[in-house]
C-alpha atoms as a PDB file:
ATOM      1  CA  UNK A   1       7.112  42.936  -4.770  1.00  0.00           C
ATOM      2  CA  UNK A   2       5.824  40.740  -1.645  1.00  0.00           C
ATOM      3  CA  UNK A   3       4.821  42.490   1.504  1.00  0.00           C
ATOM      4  CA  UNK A   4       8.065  42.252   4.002  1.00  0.00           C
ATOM      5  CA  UNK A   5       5.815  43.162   7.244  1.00  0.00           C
ATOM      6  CA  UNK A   6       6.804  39.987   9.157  1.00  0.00           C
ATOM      7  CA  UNK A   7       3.669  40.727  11.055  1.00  0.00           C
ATOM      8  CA  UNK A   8       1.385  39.873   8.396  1.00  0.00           C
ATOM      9  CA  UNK A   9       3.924  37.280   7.127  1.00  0.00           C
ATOM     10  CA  UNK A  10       2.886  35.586  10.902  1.00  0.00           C
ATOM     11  CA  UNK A  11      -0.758  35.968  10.022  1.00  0.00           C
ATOM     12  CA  UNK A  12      -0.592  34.451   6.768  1.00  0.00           C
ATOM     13  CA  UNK A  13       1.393  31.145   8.118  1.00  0.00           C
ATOM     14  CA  UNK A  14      -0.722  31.268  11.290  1.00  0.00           C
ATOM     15  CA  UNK A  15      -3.792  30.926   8.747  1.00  0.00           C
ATOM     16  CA  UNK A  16      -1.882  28.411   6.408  1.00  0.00           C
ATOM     17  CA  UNK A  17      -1.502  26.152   9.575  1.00  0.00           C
ATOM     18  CA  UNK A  18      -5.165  26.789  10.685  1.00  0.00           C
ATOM     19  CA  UNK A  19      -6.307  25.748   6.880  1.00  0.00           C
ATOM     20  CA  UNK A  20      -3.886  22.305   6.756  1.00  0.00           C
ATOM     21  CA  UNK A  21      -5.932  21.732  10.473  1.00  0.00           C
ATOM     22  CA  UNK A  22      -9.044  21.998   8.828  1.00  0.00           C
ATOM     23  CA  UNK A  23      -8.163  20.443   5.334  1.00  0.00           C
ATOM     24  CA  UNK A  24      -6.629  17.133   7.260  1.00  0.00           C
ATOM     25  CA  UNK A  25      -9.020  16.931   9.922  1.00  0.00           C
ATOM     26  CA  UNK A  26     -10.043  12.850  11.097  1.00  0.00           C
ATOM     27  CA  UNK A  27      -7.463  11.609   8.557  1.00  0.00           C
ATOM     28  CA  UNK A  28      -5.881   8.324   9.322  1.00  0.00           C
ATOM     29  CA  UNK A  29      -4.017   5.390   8.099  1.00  0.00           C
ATOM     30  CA  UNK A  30      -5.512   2.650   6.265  1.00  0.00           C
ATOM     31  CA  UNK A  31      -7.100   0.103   8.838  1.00  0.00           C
ATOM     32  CA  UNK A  32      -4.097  -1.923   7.485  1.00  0.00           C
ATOM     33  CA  UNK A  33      -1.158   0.071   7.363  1.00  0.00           C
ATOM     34  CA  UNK A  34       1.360  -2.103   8.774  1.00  0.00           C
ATOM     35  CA  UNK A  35       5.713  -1.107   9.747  1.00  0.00           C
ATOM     36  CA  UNK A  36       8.252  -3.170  10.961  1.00  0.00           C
ATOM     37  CA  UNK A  37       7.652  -3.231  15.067  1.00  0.00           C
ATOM     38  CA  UNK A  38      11.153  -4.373  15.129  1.00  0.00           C
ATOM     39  CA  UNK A  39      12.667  -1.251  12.765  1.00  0.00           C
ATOM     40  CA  UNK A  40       9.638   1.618  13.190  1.00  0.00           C
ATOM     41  CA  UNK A  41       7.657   1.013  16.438  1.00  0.00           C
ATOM     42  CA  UNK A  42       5.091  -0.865  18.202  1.00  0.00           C
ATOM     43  CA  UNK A  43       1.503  -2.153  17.066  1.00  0.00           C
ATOM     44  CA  UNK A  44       0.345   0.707  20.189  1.00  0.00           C
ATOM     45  CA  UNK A  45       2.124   3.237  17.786  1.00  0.00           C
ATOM     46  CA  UNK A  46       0.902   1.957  15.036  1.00  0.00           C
ATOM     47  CA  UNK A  47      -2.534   1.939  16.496  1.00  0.00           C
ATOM     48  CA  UNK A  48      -2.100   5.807  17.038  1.00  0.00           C
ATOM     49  CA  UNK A  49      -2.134   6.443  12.996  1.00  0.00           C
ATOM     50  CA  UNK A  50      -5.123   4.864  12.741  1.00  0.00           C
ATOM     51  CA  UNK A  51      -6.468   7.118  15.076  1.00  0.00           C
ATOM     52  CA  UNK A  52      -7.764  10.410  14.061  1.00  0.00           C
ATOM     53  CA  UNK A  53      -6.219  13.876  15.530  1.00  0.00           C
ATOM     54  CA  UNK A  54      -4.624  12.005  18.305  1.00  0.00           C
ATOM     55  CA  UNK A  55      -0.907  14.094  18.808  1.00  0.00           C
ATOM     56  CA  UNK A  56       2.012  12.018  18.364  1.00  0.00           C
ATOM     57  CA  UNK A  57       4.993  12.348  20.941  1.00  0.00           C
ATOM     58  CA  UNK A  58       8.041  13.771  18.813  1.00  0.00           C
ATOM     59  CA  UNK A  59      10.190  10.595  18.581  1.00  0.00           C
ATOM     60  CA  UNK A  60       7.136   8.436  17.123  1.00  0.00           C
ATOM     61  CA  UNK A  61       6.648  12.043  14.373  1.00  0.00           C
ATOM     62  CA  UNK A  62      10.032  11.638  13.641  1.00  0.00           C
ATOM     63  CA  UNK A  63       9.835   8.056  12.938  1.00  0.00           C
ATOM     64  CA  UNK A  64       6.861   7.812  10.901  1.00  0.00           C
ATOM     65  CA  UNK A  65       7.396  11.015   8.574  1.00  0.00           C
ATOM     66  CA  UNK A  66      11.042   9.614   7.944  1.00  0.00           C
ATOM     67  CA  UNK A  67       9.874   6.138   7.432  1.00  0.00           C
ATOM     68  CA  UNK A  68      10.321   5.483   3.154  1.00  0.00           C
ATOM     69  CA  UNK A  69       7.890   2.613   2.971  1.00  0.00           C
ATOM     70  CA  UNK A  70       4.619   2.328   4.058  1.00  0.00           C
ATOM     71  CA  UNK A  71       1.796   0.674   2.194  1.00  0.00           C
ATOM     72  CA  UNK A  72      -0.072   4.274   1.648  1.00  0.00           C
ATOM     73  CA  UNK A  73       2.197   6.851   1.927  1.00  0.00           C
ATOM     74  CA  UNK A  74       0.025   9.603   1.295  1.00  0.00           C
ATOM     75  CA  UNK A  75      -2.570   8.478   3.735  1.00  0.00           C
ATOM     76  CA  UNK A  76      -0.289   8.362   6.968  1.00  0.00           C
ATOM     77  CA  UNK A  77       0.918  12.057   5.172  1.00  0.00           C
ATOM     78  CA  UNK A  78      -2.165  13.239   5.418  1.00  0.00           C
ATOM     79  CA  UNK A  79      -2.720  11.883   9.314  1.00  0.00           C
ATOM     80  CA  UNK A  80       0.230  13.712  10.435  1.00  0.00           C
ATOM     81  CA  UNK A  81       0.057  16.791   8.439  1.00  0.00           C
ATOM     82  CA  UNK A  82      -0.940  19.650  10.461  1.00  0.00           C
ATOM     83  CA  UNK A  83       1.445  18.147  13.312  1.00  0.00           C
ATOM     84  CA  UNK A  84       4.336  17.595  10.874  1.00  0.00           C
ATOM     85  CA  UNK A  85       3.824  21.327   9.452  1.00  0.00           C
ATOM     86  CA  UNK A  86       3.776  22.865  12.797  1.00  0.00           C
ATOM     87  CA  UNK A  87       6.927  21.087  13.998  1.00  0.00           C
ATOM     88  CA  UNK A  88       8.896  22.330  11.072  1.00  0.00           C
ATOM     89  CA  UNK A  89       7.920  25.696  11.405  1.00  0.00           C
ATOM     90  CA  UNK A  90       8.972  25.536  14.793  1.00  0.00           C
ATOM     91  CA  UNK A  91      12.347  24.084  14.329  1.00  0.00           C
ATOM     92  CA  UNK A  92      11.359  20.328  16.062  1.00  0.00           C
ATOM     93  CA  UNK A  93      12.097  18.571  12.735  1.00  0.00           C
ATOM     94  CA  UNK A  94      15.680  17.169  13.141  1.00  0.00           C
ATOM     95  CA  UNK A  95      16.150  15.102  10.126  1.00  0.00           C
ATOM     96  CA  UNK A  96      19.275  12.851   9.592  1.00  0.00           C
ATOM     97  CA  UNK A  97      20.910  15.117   7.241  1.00  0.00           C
ATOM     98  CA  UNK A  98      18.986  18.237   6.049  1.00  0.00           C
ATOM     99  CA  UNK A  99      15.636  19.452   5.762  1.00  0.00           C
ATOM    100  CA  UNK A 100      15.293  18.118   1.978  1.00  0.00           C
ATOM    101  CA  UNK A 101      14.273  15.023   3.692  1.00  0.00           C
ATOM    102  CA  UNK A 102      11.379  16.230   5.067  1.00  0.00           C
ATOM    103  CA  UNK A 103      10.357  18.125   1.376  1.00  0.00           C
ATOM    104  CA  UNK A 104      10.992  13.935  -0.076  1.00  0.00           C
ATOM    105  CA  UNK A 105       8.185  12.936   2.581  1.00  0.00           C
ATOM    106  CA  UNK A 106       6.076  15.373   1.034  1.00  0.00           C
ATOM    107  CA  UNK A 107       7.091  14.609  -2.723  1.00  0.00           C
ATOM    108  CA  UNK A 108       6.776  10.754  -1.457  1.00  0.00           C
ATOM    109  CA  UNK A 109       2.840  11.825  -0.970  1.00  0.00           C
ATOM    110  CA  UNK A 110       2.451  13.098  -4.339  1.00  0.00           C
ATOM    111  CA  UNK A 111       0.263  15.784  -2.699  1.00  0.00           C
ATOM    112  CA  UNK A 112      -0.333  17.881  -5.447  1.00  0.00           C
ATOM    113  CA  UNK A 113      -2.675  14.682  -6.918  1.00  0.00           C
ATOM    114  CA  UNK A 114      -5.121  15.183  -4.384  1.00  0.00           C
ATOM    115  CA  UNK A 115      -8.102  16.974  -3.934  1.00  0.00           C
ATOM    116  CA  UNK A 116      -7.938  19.990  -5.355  1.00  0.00           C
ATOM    117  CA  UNK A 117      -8.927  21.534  -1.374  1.00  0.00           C
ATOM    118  CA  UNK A 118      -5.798  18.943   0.195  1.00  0.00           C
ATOM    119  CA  UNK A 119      -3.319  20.304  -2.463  1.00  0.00           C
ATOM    120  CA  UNK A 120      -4.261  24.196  -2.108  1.00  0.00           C
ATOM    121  CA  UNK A 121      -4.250  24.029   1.808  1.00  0.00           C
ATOM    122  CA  UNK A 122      -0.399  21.955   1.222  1.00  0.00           C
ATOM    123  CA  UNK A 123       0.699  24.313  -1.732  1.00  0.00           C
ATOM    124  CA  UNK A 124      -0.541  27.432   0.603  1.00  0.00           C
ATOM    125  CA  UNK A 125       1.528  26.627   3.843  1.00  0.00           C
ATOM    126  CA  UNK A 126       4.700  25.664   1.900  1.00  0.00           C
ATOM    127  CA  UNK A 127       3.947  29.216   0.281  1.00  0.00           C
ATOM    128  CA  UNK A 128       3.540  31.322   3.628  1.00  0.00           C
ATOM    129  CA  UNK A 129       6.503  29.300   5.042  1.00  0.00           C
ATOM    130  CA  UNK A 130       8.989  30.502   2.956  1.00  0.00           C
ATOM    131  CA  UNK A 131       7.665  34.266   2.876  1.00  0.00           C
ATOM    132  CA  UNK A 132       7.742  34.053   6.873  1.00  0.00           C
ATOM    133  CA  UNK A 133      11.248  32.291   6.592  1.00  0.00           C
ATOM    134  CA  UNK A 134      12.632  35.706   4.080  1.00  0.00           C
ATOM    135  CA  UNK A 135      11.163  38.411   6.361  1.00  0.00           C
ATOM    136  CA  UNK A 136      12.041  36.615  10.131  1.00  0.00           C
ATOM    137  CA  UNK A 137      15.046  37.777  11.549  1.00  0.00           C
ATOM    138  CA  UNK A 138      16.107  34.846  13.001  1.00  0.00           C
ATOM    139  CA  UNK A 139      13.695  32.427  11.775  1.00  0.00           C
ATOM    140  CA  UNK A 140      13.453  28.690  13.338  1.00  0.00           C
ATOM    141  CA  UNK A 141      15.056  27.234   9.797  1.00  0.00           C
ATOM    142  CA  UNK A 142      17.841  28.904   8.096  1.00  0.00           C
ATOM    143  CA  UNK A 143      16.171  30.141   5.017  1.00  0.00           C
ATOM    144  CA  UNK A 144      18.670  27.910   2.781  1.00  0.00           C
ATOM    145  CA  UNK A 145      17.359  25.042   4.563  1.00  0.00           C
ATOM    146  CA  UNK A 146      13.826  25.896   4.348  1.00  0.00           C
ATOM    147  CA  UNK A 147      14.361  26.460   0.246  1.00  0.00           C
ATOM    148  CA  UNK A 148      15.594  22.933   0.086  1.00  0.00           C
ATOM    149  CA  UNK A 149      12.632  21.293   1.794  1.00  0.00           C
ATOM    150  CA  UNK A 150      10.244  23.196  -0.189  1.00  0.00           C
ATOM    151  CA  UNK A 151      12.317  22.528  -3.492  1.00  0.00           C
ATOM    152  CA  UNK A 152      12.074  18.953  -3.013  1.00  0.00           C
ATOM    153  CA  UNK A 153       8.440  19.016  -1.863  1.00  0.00           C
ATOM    154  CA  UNK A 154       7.309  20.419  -5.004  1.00  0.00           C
ATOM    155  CA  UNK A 155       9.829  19.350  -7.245  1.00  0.00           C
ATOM    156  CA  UNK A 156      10.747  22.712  -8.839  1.00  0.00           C
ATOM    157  CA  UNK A 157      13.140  25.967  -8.019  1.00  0.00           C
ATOM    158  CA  UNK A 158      11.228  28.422  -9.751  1.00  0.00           C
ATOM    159  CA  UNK A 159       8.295  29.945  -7.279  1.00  0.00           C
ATOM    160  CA  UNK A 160      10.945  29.368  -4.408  1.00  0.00           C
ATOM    161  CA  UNK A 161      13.223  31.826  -6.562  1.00  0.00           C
ATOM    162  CA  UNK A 162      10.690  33.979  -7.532  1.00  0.00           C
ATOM    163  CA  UNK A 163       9.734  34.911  -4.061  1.00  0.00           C
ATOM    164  CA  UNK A 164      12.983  35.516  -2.798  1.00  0.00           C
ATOM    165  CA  UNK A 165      13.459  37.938  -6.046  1.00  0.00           C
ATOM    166  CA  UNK A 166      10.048  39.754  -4.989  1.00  0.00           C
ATOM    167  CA  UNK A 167      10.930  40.061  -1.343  1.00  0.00           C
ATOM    168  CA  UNK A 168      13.456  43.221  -1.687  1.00  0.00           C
ATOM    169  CA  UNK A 169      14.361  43.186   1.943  1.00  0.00           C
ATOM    170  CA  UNK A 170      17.540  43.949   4.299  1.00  0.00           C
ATOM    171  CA  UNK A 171      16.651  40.658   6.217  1.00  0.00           C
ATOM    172  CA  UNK A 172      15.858  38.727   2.946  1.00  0.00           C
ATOM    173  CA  UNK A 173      19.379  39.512   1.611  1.00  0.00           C
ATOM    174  CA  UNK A 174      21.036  38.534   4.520  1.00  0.00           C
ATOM    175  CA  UNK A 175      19.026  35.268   4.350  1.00  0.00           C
ATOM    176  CA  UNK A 176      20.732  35.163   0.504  1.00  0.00           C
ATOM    177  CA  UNK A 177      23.732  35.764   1.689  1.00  0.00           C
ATOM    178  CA  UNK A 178      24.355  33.143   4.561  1.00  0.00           C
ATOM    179  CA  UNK A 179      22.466  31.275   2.100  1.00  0.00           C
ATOM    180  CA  UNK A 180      25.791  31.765  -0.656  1.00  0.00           C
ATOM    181  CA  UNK A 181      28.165  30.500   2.254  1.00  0.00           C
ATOM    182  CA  UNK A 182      26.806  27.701   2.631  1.00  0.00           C
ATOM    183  CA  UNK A 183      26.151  26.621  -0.374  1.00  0.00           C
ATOM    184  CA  UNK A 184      29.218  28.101  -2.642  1.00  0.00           C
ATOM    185  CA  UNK A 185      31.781  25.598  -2.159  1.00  0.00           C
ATOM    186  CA  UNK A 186      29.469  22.651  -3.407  1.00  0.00           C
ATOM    187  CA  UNK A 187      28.409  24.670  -6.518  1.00  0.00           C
ATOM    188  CA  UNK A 188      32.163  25.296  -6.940  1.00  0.00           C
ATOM    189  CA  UNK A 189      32.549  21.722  -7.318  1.00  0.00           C
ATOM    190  CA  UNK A 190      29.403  21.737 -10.042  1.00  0.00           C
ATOM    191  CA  UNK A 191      27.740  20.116  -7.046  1.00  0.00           C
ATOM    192  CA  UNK A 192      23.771  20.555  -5.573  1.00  0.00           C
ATOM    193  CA  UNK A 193      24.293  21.849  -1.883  1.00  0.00           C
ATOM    194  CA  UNK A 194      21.470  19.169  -1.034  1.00  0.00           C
ATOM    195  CA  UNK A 195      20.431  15.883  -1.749  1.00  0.00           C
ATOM    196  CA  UNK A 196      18.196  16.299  -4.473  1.00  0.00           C
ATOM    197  CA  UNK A 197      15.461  13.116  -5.348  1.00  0.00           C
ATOM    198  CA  UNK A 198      15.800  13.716  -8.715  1.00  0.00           C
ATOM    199  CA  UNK A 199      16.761  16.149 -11.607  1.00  0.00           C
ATOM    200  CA  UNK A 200      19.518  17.096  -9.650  1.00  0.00           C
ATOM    201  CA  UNK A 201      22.124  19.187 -12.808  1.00  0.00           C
ATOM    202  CA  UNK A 202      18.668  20.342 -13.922  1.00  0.00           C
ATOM    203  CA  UNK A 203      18.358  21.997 -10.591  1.00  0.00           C
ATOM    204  CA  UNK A 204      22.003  23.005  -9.734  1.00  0.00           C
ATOM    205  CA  UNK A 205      22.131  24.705 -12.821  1.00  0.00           C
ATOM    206  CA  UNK A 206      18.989  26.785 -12.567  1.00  0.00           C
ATOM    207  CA  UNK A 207      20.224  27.637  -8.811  1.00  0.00           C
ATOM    208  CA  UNK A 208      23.480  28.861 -10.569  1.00  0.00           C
ATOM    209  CA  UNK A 209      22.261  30.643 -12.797  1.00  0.00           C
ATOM    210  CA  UNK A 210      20.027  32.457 -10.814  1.00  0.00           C
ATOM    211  CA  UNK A 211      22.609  33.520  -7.884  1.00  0.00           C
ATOM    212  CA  UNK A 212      25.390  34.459 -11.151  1.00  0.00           C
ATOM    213  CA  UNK A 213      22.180  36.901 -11.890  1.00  0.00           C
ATOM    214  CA  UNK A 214      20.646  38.180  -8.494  1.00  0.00           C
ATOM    215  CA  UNK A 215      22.857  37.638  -5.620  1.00  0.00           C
ATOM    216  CA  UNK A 216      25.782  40.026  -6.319  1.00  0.00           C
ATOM    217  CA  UNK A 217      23.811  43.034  -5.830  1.00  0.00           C
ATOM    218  CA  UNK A 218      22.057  42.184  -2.668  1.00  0.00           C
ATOM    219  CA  UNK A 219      25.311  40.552  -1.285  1.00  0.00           C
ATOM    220  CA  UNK A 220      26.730  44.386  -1.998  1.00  0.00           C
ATOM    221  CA  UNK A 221      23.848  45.495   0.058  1.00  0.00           C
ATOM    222  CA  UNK A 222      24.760  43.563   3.090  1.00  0.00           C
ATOM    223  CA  UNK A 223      28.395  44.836   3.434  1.00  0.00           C
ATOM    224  CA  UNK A 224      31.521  42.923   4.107  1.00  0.00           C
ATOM    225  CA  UNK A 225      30.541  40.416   1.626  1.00  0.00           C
ATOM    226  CA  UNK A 226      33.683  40.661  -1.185  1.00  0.00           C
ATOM    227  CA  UNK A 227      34.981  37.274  -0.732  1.00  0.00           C
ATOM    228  CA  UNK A 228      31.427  35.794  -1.377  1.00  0.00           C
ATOM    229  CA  UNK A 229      30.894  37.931  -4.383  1.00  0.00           C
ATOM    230  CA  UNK A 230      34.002  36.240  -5.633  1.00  0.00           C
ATOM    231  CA  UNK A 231      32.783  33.133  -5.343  1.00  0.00           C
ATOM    232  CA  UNK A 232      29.223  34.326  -6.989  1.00  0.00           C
ATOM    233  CA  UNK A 233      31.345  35.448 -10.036  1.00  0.00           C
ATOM    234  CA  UNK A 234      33.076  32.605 -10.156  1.00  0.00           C
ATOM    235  CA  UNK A 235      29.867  30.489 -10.808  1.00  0.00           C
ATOM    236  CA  UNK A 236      29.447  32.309 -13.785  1.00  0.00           C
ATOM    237  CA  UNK A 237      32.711  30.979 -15.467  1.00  0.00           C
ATOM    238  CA  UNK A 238      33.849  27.224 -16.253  1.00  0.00           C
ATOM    239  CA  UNK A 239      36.714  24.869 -16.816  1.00  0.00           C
ATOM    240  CA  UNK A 240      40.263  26.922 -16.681  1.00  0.00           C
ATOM    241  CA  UNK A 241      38.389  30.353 -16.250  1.00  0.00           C
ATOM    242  CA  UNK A 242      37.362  29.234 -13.273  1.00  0.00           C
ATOM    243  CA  UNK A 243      40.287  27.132 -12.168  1.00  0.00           C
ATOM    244  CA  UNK A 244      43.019  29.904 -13.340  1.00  0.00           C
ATOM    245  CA  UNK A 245      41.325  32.584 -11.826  1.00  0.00           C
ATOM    246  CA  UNK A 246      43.245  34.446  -8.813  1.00  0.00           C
ATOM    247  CA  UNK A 247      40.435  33.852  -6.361  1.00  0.00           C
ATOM    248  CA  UNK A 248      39.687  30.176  -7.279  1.00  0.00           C
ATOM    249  CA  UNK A 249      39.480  29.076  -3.750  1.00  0.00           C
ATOM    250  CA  UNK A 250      41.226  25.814  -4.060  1.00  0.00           C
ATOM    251  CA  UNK A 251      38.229  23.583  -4.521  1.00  0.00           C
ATOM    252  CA  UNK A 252      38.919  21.607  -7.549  1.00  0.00           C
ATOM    253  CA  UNK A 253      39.878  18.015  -6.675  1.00  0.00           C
END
């Protein structure tokens, strides 16, 4: 079972964000990194990436994490890290759609190929991120959104899953449960609830799977939760059982 103190869940992300400050300090672009000044920004912005632990206003973040195609990806990454980790933990990330496009700028840096002390400090914060997410209240990402972003950053469900199974909390099972509403009528159309960048019926299907198996019993625990419970057990079932069923919510197209 994880510790649910969201006190010490602080600590530990306070400490993950110290480490990615310490692991990425004096990082920069290459000397020629180049972007479009007419789609991305100006060669003064530009200039700023090639300048070590110089803080970028929020537009020009926004712009260069969400920017698919610079020459070395994983070198601007790694000069905007520790900014780009603090402003999702405190809810100044506004991508277009959802927060799975800020887990793709991390996949786009293949981060777990670099130094072994880079890819702990990365792996470490995405880790403390998601326990603070399960044990705040009222955290600064709904937990659903935060499980997408780290999903796609590391390409896999399973330690994502694992935690929230661990964490046997009152405010971790309300996390699942908002979690179920949003997501349930996309999985009731055999659909991912996010825009995955790849292995995307892979990954529904593990998701499935997993709520069929753990969410009814912490949905229970929440109260007032029956008509999400239907739609939990109605994961579990396929083609006509599913469609026939008296509490098939009208999805099917």
């Amino acid at each position: 079972m994880i510790d649910s103190d969201p006190a010490l869940a602080r600590r530990r992300l306070d400490a993950a964000l110290d480490d990615l400050a310490a692991a990425f300090a004096g990082m920069t672009a290459r000397p020629d990194e180049y972007n479009c000044p007419c789609h991305w920004g100006s060669a003064e912005e530009l200039a700023q990436l090639k300048t070590p632990d110089m803080e970028l206003d929020p537009d020009l973040l926004r712009r260069t994490w969400q920017a698919p195609d610079w020459t070395d990806h994983p070198a601007v990454l790694r000069r905007i890290l520790p900014q780009f980790a603090s402003a999702l933990v405190n809810g100044s990330i506004t991508p277009w759609f959802g927060m799975e496009e800020a887990g793709r700028c991390l996949a786009r840096g293949q981060w777990q190929q670099w130094p072994t002390a880079q890819a702990t400090a990365v792996q470490t914060f995405l880790d403390a991120w998601w326990a603070h997410t399960l044990t705040d209240p009222d955290p600064a990402v709904p937990a659903y959104e935060v499980f997408a972003a780290n999903a796609e950053a590391s390409a896999t469900l399973t330690p994502w899953l694992a935690a929230w199974e661990a964490t046997r909390h009152p405010v971790a099972d309300r996390h699942l449960l908002q979690a179920v509403a949003h997501w349930e009528s996309e999985l009731l159309d055999d659909n991912l609830p996010w825009d995955a960048w790849e292995d995307e019926e892979r990954t529904r299907v593990q998701l499935t799977a997993w709520l069929v198996s753990h969410a009814p019993a912490r949905l229970r625990a929440c109260g007032d939760a029956e008509e999400l419970l239907h739609k939990v057990r109605l994961l579990g079932l396929s083609g006509p059982a599913r469609w026939d069923d008296p509490h098939w919510p009208g999805h099917r197209r």
